[in-house]
Protein backbone atom coordinates (compact mmCIF):
# COMPACT_ATOMS: atom_id res chain seq x y z
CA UNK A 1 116.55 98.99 119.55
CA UNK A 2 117.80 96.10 117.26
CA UNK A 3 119.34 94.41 120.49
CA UNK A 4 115.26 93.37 121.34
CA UNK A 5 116.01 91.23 118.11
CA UNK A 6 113.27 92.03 116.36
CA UNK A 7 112.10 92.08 112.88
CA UNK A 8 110.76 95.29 113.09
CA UNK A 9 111.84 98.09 115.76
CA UNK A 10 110.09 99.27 118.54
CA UNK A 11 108.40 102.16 117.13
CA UNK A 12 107.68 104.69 120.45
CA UNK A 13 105.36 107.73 119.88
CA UNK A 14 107.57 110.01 121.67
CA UNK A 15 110.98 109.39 123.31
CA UNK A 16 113.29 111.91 125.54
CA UNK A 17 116.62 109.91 124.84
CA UNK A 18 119.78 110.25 127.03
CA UNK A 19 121.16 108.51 129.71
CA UNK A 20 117.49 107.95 131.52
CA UNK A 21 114.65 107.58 128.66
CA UNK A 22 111.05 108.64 128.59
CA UNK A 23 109.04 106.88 126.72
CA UNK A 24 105.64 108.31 125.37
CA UNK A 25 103.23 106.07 124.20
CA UNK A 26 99.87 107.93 122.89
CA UNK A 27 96.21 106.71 122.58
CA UNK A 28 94.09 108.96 122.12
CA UNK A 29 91.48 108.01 120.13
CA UNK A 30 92.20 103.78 120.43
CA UNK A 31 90.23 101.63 122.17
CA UNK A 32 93.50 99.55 123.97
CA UNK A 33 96.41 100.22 124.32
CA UNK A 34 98.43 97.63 121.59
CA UNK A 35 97.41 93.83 121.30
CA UNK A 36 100.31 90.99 120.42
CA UNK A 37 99.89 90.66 116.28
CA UNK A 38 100.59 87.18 116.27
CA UNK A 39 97.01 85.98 117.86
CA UNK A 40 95.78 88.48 115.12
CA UNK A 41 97.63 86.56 112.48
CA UNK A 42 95.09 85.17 109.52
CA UNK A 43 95.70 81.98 107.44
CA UNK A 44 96.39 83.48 104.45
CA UNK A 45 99.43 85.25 106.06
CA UNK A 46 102.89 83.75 104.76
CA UNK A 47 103.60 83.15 108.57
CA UNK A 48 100.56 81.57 110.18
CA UNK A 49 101.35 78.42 110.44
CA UNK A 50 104.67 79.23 112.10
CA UNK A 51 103.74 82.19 114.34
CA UNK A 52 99.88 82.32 114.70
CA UNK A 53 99.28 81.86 118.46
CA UNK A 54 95.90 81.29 120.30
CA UNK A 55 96.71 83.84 122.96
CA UNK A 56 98.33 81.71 125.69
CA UNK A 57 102.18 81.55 126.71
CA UNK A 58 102.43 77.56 126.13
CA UNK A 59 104.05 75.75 123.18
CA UNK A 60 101.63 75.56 120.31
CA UNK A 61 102.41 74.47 117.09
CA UNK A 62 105.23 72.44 117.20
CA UNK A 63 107.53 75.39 118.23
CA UNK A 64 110.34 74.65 120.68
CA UNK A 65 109.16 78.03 122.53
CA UNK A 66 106.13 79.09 124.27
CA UNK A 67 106.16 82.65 122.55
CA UNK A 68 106.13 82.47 118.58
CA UNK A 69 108.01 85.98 118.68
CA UNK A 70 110.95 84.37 121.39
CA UNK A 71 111.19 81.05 118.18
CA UNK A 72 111.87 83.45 115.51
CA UNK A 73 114.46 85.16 118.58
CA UNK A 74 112.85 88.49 119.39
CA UNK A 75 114.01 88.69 123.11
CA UNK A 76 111.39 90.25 124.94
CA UNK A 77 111.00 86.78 127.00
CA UNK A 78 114.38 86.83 127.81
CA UNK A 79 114.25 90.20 129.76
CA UNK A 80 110.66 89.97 130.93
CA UNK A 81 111.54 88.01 134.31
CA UNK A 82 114.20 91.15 135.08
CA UNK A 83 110.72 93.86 134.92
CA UNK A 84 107.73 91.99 135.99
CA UNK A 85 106.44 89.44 138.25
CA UNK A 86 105.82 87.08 134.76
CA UNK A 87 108.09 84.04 134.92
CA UNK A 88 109.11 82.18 131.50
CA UNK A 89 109.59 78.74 133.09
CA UNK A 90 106.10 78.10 132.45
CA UNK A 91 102.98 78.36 130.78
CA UNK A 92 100.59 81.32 131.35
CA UNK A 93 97.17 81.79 129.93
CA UNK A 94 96.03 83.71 128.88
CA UNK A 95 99.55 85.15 127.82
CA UNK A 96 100.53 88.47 129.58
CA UNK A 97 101.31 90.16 126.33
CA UNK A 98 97.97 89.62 124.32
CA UNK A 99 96.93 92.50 125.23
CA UNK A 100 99.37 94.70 127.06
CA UNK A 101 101.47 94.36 124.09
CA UNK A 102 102.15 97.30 123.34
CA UNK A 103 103.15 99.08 126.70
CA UNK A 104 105.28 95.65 127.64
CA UNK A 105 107.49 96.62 124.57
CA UNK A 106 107.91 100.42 125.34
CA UNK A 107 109.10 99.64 128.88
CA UNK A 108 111.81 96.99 127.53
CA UNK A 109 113.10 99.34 125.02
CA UNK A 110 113.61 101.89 127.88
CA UNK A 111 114.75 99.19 130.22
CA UNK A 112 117.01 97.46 127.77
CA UNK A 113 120.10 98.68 127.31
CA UNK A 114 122.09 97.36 124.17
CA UNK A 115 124.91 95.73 125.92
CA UNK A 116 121.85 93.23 127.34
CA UNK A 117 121.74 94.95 130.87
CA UNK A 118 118.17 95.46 132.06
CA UNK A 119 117.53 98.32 134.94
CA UNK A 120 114.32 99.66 135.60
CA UNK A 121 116.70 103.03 136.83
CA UNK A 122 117.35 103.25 132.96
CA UNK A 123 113.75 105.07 132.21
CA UNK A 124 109.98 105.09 132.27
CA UNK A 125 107.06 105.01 130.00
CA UNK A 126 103.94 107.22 130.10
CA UNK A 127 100.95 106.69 128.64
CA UNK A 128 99.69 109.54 127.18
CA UNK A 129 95.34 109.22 126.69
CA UNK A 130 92.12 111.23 126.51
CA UNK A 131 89.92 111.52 129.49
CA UNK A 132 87.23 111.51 127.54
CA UNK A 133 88.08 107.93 125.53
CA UNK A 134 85.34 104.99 127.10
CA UNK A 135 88.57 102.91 126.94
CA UNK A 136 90.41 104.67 129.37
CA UNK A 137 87.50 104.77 132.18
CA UNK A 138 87.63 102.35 135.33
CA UNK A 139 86.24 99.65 133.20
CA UNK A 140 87.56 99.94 129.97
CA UNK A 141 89.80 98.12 128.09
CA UNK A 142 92.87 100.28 128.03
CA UNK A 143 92.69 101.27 131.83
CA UNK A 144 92.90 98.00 132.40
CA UNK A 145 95.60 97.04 130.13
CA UNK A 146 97.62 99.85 131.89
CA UNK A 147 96.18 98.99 135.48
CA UNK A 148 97.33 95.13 134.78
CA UNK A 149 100.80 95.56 133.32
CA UNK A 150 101.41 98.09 136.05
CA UNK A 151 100.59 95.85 138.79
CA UNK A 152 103.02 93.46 137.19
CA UNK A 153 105.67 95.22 136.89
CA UNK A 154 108.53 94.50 139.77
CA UNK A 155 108.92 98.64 140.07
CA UNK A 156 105.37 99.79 139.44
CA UNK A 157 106.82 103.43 138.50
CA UNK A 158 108.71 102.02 135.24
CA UNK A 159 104.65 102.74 133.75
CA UNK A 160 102.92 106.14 134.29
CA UNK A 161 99.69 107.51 132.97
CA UNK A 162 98.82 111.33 132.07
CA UNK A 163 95.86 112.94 130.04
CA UNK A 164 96.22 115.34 127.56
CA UNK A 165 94.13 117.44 129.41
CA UNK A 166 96.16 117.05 132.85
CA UNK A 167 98.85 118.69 130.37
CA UNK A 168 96.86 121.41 129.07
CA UNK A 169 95.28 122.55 132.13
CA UNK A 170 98.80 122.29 133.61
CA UNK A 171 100.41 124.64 130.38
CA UNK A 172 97.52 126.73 131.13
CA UNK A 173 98.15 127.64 134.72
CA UNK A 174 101.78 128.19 134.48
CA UNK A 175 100.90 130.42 131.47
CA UNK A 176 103.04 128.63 129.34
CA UNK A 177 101.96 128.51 125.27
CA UNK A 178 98.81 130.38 125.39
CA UNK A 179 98.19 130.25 121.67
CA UNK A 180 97.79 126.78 121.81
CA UNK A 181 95.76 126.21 125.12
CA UNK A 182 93.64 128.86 123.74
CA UNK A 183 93.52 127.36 120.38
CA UNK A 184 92.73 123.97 122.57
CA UNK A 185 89.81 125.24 124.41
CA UNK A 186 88.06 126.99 121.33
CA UNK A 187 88.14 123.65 119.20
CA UNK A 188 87.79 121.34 122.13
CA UNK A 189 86.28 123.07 124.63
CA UNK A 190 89.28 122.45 127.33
């Protein structure tokens, strides 16, 4: 996924490659679903006074660019208008990506292709979470993460949601891996 340009890869929990990609994105246990780093950034990092950001999509720090990640040329900006309803011509607070982070960069590294072409025909993500996890309730934090970047996005379907439970109970009825549903329900009680 170098063509995203950036300094680290898009690291996906789970991806069915091909010509159409699934991406899996799992929280089970995490209370959202993958914040932007950069408002995270402390002053004692070698980059902060580059790249920290307060959280909005405005030019901050004597950068030429609104995003600190689209000065040091990570592209996610550049395809952003293609997938969701977020323009780039001008500044949004807070930023889009503070918190939905993390499910904003799975669907461009499905989306993406490497000769720069963006489709939303070229895959999906699904978020993969507990039932169980307060974060992933009406009013938690990671429903609405998911709930808001969903309702952004220009093809809503690019960004599905299934529990691990939906999965089990599904495996279960169609009789498929016994062992482990059954190993499921004894330790879990599912």
């Amino acid at each position: 996924m170098s063509f995203l340009g950036e300094p680290r890869r898009t690291s996906l929990d789970g991806l069915i490659s091909g010509k159409y990609q699934v991406a899996i994105e799992c929280k089970l246990t995490e209370s959202e679903v993958g914040s932007c780093s950069r408002p995270r950034l402390r002053t004692s990092a070698s980059n902060y006074e580059t790249e920290f950001c307060d959280g909005t999509f405005t030019k901050q720090r004597g950068r030429r660019e609104r995003c600190a990640l689209t000065e040091i040329e990570v592209l996610y900006w550049k395809h952003i208008p293609a997938l969701f309803k977020w323009g780039n011509g001008a500044d949004l607070k807070p930023c889009p990506l503070n918190k939905n982070y993390q499910l904003v960069r799975n669907i461009l590294a499905v989306s993406v292709r490497a000769d720069g072409s963006v489709s939303p025909a070229n895959g999906h993500v699904i978020l993969l979470y507990d039932e169980r996890n307060p974060a992933f309730q009406k009013s938690g934090d990671g429903f609405v993460a998911f709930k808001e970047t969903r309702e952004a996005l220009k093809v809503p379907s690019l960004l599905r949601k299934c529990s691990w439970q939906h999965i089990t109970n599904h495996l279960r009825g169609k009789m498929i891996l016994p062992w482990l549903t059954n190993q499921l329900e004894s330790k879990y009680g599912l």
